[in-house]
C-alpha atoms as a PDB file:
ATOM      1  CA  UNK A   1       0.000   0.000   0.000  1.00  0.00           C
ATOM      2  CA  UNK A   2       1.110   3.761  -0.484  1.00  0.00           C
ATOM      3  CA  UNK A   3       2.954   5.356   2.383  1.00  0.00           C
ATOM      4  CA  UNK A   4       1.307   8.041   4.153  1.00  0.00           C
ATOM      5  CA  UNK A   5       1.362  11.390   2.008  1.00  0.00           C
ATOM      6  CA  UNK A   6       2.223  14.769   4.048  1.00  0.00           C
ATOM      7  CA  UNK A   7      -0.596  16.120   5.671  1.00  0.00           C
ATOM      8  CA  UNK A   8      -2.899  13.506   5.992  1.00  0.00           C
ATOM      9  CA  UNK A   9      -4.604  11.819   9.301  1.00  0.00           C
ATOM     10  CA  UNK A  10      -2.501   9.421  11.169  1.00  0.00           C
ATOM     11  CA  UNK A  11      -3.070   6.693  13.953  1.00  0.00           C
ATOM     12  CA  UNK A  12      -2.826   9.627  16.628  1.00  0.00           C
ATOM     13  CA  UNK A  13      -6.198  11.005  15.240  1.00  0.00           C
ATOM     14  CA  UNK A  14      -5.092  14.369  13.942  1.00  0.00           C
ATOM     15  CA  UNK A  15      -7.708  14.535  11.650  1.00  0.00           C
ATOM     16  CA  UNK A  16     -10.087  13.672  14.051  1.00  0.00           C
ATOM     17  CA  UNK A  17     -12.646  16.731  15.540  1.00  0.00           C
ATOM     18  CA  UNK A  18     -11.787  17.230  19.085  1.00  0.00           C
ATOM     19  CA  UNK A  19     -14.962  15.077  20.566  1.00  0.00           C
ATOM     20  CA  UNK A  20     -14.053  12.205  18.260  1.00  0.00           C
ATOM     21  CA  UNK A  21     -10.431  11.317  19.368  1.00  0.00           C
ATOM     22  CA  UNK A  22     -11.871   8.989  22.165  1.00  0.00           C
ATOM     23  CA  UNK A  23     -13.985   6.711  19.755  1.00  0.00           C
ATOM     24  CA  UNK A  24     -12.261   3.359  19.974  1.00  0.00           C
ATOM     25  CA  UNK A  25     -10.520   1.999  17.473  1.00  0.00           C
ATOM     26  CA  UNK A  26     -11.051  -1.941  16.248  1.00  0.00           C
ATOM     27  CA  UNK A  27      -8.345  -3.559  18.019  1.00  0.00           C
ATOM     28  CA  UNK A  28      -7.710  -5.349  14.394  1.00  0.00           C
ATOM     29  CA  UNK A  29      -7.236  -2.726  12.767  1.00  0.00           C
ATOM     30  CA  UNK A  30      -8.165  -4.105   8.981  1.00  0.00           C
ATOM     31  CA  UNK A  31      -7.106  -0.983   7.600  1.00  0.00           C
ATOM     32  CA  UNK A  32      -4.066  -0.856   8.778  1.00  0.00           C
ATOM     33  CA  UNK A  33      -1.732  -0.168   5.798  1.00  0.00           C
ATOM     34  CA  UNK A  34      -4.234   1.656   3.531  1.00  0.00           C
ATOM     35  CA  UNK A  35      -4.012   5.191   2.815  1.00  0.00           C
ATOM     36  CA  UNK A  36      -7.715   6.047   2.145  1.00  0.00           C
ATOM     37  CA  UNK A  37      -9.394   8.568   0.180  1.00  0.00           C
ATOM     38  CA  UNK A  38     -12.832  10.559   0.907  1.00  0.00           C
ATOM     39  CA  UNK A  39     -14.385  12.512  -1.804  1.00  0.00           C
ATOM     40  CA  UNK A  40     -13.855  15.614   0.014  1.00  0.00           C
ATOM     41  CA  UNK A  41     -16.168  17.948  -2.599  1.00  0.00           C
ATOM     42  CA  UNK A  42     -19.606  18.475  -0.722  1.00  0.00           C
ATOM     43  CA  UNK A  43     -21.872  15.924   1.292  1.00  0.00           C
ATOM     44  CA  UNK A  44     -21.398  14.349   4.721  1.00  0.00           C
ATOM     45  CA  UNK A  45     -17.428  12.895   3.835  1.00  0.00           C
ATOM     46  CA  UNK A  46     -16.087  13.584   6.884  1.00  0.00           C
ATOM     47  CA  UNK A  47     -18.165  10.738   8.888  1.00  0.00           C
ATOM     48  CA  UNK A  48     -16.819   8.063   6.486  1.00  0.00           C
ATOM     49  CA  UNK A  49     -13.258   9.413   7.830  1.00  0.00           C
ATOM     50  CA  UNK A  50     -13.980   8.643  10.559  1.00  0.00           C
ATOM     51  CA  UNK A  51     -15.358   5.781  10.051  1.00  0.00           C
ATOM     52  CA  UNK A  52     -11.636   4.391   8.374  1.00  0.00           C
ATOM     53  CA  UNK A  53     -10.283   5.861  11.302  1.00  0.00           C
ATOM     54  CA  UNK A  54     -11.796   3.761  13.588  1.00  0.00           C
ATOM     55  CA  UNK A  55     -10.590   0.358  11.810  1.00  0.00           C
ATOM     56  CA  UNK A  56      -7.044   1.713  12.151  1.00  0.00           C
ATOM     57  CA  UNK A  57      -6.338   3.248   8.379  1.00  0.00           C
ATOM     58  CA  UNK A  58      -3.233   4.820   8.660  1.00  0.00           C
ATOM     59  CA  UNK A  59      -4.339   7.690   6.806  1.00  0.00           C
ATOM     60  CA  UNK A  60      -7.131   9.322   4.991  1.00  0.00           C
ATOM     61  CA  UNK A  61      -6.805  11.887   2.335  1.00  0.00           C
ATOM     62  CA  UNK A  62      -9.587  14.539   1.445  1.00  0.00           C
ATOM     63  CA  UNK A  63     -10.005  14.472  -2.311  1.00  0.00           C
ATOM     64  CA  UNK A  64      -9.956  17.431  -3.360  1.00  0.00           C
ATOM     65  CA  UNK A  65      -8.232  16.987  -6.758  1.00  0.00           C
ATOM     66  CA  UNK A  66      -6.207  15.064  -9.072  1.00  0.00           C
ATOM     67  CA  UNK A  67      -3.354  15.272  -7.199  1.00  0.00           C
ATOM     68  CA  UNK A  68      -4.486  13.694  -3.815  1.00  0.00           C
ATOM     69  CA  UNK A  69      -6.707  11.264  -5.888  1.00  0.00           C
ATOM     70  CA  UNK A  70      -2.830   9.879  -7.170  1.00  0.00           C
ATOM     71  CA  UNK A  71      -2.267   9.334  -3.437  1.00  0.00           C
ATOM     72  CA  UNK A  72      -5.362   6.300  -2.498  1.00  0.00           C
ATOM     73  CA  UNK A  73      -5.309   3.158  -1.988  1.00  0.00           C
ATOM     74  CA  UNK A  74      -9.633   3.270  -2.387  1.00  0.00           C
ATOM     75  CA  UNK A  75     -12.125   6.247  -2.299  1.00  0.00           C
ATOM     76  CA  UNK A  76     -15.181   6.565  -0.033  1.00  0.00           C
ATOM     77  CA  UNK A  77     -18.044   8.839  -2.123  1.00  0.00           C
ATOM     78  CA  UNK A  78     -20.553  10.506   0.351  1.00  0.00           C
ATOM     79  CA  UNK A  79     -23.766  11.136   0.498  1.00  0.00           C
ATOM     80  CA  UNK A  80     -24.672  15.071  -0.306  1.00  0.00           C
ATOM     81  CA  UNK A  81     -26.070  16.527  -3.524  1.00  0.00           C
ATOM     82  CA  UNK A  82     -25.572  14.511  -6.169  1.00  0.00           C
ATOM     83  CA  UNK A  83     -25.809  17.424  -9.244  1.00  0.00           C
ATOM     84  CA  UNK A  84     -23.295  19.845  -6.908  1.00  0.00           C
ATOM     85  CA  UNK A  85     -20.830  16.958  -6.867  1.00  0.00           C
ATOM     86  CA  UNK A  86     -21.192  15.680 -10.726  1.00  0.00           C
ATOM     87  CA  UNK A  87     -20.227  19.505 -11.196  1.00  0.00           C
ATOM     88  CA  UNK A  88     -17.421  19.852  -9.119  1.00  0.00           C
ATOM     89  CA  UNK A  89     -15.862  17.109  -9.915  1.00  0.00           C
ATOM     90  CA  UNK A  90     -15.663  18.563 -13.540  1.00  0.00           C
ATOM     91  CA  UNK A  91     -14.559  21.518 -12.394  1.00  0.00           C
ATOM     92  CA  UNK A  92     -12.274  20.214 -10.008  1.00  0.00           C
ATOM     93  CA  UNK A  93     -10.955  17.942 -13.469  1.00  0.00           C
ATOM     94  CA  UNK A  94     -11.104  15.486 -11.448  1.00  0.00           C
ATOM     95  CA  UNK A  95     -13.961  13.265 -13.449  1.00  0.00           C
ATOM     96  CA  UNK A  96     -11.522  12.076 -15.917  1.00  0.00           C
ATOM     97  CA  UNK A  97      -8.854  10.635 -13.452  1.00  0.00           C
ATOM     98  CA  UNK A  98     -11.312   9.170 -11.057  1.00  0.00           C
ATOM     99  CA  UNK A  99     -13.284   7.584 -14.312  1.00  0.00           C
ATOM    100  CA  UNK A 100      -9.664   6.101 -15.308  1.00  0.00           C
ATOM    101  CA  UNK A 101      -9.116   4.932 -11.522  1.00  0.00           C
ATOM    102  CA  UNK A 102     -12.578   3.082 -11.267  1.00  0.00           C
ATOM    103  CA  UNK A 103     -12.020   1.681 -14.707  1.00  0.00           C
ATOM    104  CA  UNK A 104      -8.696   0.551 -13.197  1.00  0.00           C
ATOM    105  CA  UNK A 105     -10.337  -1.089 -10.182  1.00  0.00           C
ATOM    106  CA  UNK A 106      -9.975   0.839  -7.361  1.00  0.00           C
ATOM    107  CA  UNK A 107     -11.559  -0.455  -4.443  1.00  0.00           C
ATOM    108  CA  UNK A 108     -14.851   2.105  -4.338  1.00  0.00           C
ATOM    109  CA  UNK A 109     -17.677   2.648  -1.452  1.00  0.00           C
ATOM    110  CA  UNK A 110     -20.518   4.865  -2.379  1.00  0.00           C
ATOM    111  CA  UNK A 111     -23.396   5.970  -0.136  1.00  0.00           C
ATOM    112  CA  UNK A 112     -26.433   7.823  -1.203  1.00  0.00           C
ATOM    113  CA  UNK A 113     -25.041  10.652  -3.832  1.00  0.00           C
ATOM    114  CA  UNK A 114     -21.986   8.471  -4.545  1.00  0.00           C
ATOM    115  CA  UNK A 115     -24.237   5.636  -5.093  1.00  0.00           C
ATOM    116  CA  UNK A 116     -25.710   7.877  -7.717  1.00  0.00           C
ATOM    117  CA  UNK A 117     -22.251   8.705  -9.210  1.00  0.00           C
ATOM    118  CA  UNK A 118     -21.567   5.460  -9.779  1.00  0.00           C
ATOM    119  CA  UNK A 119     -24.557   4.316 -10.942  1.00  0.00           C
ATOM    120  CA  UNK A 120     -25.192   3.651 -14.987  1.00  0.00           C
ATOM    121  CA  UNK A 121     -27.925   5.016 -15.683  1.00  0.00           C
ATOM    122  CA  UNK A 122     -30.054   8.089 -13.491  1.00  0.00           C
ATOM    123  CA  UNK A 123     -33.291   8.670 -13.284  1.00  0.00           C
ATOM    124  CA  UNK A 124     -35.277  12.553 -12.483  1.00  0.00           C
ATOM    125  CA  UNK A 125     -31.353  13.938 -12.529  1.00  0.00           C
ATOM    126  CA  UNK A 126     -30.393  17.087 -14.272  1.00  0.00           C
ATOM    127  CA  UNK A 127     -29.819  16.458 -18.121  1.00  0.00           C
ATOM    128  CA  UNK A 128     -26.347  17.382 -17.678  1.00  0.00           C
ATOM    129  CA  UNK A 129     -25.469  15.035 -14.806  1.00  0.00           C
ATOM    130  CA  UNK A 130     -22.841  12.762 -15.136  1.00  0.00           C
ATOM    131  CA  UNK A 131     -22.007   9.453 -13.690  1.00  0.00           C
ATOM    132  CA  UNK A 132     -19.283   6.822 -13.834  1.00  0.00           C
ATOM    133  CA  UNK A 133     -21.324   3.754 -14.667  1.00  0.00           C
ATOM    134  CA  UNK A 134     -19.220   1.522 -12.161  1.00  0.00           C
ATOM    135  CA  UNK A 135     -21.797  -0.485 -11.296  1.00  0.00           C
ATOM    136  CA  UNK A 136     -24.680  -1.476 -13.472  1.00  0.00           C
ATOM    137  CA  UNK A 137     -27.375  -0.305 -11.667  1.00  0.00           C
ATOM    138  CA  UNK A 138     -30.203   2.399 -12.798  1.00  0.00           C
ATOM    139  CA  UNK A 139     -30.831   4.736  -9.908  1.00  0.00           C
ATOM    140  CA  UNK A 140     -33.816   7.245  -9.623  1.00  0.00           C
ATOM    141  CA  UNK A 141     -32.388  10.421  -7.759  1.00  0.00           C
ATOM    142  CA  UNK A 142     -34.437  11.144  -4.576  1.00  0.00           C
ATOM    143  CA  UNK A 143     -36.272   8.009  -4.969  1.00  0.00           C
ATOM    144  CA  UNK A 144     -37.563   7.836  -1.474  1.00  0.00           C
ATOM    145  CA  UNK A 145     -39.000  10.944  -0.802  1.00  0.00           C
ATOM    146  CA  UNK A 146     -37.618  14.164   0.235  1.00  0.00           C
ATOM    147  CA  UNK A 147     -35.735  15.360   3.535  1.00  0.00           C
ATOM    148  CA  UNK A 148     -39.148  14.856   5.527  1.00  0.00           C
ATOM    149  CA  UNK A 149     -39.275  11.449   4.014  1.00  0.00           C
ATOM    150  CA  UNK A 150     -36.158  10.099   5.612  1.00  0.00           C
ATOM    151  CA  UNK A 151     -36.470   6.946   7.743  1.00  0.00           C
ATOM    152  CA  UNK A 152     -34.354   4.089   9.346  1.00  0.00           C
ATOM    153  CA  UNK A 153     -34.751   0.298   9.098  1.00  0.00           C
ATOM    154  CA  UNK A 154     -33.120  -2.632  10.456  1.00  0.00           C
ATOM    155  CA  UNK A 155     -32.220  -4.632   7.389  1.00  0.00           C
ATOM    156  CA  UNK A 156     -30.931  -8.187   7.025  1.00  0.00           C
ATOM    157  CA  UNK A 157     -27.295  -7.959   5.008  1.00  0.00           C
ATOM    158  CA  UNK A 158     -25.451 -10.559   3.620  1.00  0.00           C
ATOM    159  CA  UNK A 159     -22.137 -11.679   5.198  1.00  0.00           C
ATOM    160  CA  UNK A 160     -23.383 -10.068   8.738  1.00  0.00           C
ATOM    161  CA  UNK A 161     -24.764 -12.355  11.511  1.00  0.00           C
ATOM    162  CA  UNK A 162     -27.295  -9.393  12.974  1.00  0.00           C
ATOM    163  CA  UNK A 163     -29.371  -6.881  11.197  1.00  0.00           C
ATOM    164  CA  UNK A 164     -27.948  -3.738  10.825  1.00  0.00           C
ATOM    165  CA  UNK A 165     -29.474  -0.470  11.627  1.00  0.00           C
ATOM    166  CA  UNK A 166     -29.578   1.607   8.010  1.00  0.00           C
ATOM    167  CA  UNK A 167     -30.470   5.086   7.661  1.00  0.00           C
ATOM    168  CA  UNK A 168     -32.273   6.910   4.532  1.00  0.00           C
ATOM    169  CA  UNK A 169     -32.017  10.639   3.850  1.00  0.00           C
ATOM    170  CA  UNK A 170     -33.287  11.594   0.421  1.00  0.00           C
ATOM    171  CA  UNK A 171     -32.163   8.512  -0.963  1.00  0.00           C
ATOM    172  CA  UNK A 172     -31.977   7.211  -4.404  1.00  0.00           C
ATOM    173  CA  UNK A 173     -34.463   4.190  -5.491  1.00  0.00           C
ATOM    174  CA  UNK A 174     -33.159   1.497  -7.403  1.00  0.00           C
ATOM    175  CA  UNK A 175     -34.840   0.626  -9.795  1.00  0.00           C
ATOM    176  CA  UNK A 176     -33.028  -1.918 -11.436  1.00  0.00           C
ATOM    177  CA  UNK A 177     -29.682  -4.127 -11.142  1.00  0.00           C
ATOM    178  CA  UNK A 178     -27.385  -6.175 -14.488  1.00  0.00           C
ATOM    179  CA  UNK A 179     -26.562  -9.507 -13.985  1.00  0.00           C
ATOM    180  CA  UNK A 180     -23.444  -8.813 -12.632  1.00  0.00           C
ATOM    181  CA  UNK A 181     -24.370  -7.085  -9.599  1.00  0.00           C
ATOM    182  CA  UNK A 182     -24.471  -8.740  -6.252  1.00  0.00           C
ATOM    183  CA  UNK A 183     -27.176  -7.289  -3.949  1.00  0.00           C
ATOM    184  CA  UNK A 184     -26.297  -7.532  -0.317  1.00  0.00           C
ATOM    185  CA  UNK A 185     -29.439  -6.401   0.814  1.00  0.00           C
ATOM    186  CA  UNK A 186     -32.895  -4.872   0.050  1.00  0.00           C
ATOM    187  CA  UNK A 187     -35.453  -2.543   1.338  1.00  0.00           C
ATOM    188  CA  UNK A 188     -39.307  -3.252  -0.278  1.00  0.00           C
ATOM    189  CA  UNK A 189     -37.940  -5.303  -2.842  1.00  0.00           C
ATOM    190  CA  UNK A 190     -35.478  -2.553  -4.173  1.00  0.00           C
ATOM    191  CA  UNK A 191     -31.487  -3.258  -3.575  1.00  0.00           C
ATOM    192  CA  UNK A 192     -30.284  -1.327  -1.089  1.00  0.00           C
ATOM    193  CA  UNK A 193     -26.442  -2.369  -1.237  1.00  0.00           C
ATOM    194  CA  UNK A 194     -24.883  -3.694  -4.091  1.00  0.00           C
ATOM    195  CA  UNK A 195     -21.373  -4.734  -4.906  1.00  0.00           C
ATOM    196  CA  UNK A 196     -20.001  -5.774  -8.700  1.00  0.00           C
ATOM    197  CA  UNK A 197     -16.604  -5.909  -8.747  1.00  0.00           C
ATOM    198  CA  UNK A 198     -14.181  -3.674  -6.681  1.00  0.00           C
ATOM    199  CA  UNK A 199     -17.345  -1.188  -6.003  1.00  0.00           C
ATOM    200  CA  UNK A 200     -19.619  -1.110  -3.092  1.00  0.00           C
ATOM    201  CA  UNK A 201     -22.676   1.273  -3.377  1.00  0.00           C
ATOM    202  CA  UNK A 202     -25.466   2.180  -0.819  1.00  0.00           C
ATOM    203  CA  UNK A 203     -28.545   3.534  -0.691  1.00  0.00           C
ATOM    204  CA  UNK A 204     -28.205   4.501   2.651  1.00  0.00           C
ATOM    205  CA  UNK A 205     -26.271   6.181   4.997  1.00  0.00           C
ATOM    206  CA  UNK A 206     -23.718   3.989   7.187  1.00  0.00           C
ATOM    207  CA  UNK A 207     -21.405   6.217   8.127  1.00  0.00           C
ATOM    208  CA  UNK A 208     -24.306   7.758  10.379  1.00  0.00           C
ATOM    209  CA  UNK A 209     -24.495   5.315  13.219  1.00  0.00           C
ATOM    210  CA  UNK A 210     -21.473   3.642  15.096  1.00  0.00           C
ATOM    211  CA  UNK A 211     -21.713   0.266  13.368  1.00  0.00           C
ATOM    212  CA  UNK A 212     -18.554  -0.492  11.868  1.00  0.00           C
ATOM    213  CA  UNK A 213     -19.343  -3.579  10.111  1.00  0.00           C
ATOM    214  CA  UNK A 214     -20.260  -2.673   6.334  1.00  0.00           C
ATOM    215  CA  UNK A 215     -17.123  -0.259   5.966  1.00  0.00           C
ATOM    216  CA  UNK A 216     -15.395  -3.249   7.667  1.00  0.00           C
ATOM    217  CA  UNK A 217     -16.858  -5.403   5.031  1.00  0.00           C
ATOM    218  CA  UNK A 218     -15.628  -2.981   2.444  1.00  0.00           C
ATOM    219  CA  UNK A 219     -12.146  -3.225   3.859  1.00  0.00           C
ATOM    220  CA  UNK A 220     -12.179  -6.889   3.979  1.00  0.00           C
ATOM    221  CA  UNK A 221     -13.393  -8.214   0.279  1.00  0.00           C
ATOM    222  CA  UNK A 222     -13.059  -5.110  -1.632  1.00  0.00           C
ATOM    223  CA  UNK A 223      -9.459  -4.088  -0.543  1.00  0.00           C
ATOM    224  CA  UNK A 224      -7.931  -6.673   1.746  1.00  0.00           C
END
């Protein structure tokens, strides 16, 4: 794995906000030896930081552009706006690198807008939005409802022994899957989590509660 570029979180937390640095780390540690990237554009990134963090990355690189996108060992995509980030990242120019890194096969986790961005195909988006089609899935933005709409469920995923606890803010719908997608999990008969390849997407939020277990999941068959 890459060493640990200047700047970047460390074990000691440095990254961490002030009433985080306590959270206990996974005495494991199955990241230890990645240097992780968050797509650090707009959305909630920071809680999948912290997330990797927790199951002992060594570091974890905001990407912000091209340049710390060279740096990853994998990339976490947040939830957030989905149309503000398909933007940015073209005017960040960092669409084309990330396109040739995901066509490469670096390990990917998308929640909620980056589920979207990685999607094939989007439904009710802008007519200029963009996606990666990383995983053969065709999403409908804001499928659940809006901000009023948002909901938790305890859901039944594959690989873990107990439910877990997911949470849905303005989530996309999907409303179909290829035959090459693995669904891990569904809501109502929709997927919910999906994996095809090196990429994990969700429809929910993980990084919102304290379970550890589907970025651990993440760590373990997607980069490990």
């Amino acid at each position: 794995m890459n060493a640990a570029p200047p700047g970047t979180a460390n074990q000691q937390g440095r990254w961490l906000r002030f009433h985080e640095r306590d959270l206990p780390i996974e005495a494991d540690r199955p990241a230890a030896g990645i240097t992780v990237g968050v797509l650090a554009l707009q959305g909630a990134f920071h809680e999948h930081g912290v997330a990797m963090h927790r199951l002992g990355a060594d570091a974890i690189v905001e990407v912000k552009t091209p340049a710390h996108l060279a740096q990853v060992d994998c990339l976490l995509m947040p939830g957030g706006e989905s149309t503000t980030m398909s933007k940015l990242l073209v005017s960040q120019g960092l669409h084309e690198p990330l396109a040739a890194r995901l066509a490469g096969g670096m390990p990917t986790f998308g929640t909620c807008a980056g589920m979207i961005l990685l999607a094939t195909t989007i439904l009710d988006g802008l007519p200029d939005q963009r996606s990666f089609g990383a995983i053969d899935l065709t999403v409908r933005r804001n499928g659940y409802g809006r901000q009023v709409d948002s909901f938790e469920a305890d859901l039944t995923v594959t690989g873990l022994a107990e439910p877990f606890t997911t949470v849905f803010i303005r989530a996309p719908l999907v409303e179909s899957a290829g035959p090459a997608v693995e669904v891990l999990s569904e809501h109502d008969g929709h997927p919910v989590l999906c994996r095809q390849g090196k990429v994990l997407a969700a429809a929910f939020h993980p990084e919102m509660t304290s379970d550890l277990r589907i970025h651990r999941w993440f760590v373990e068959h997607l980069i490990g």
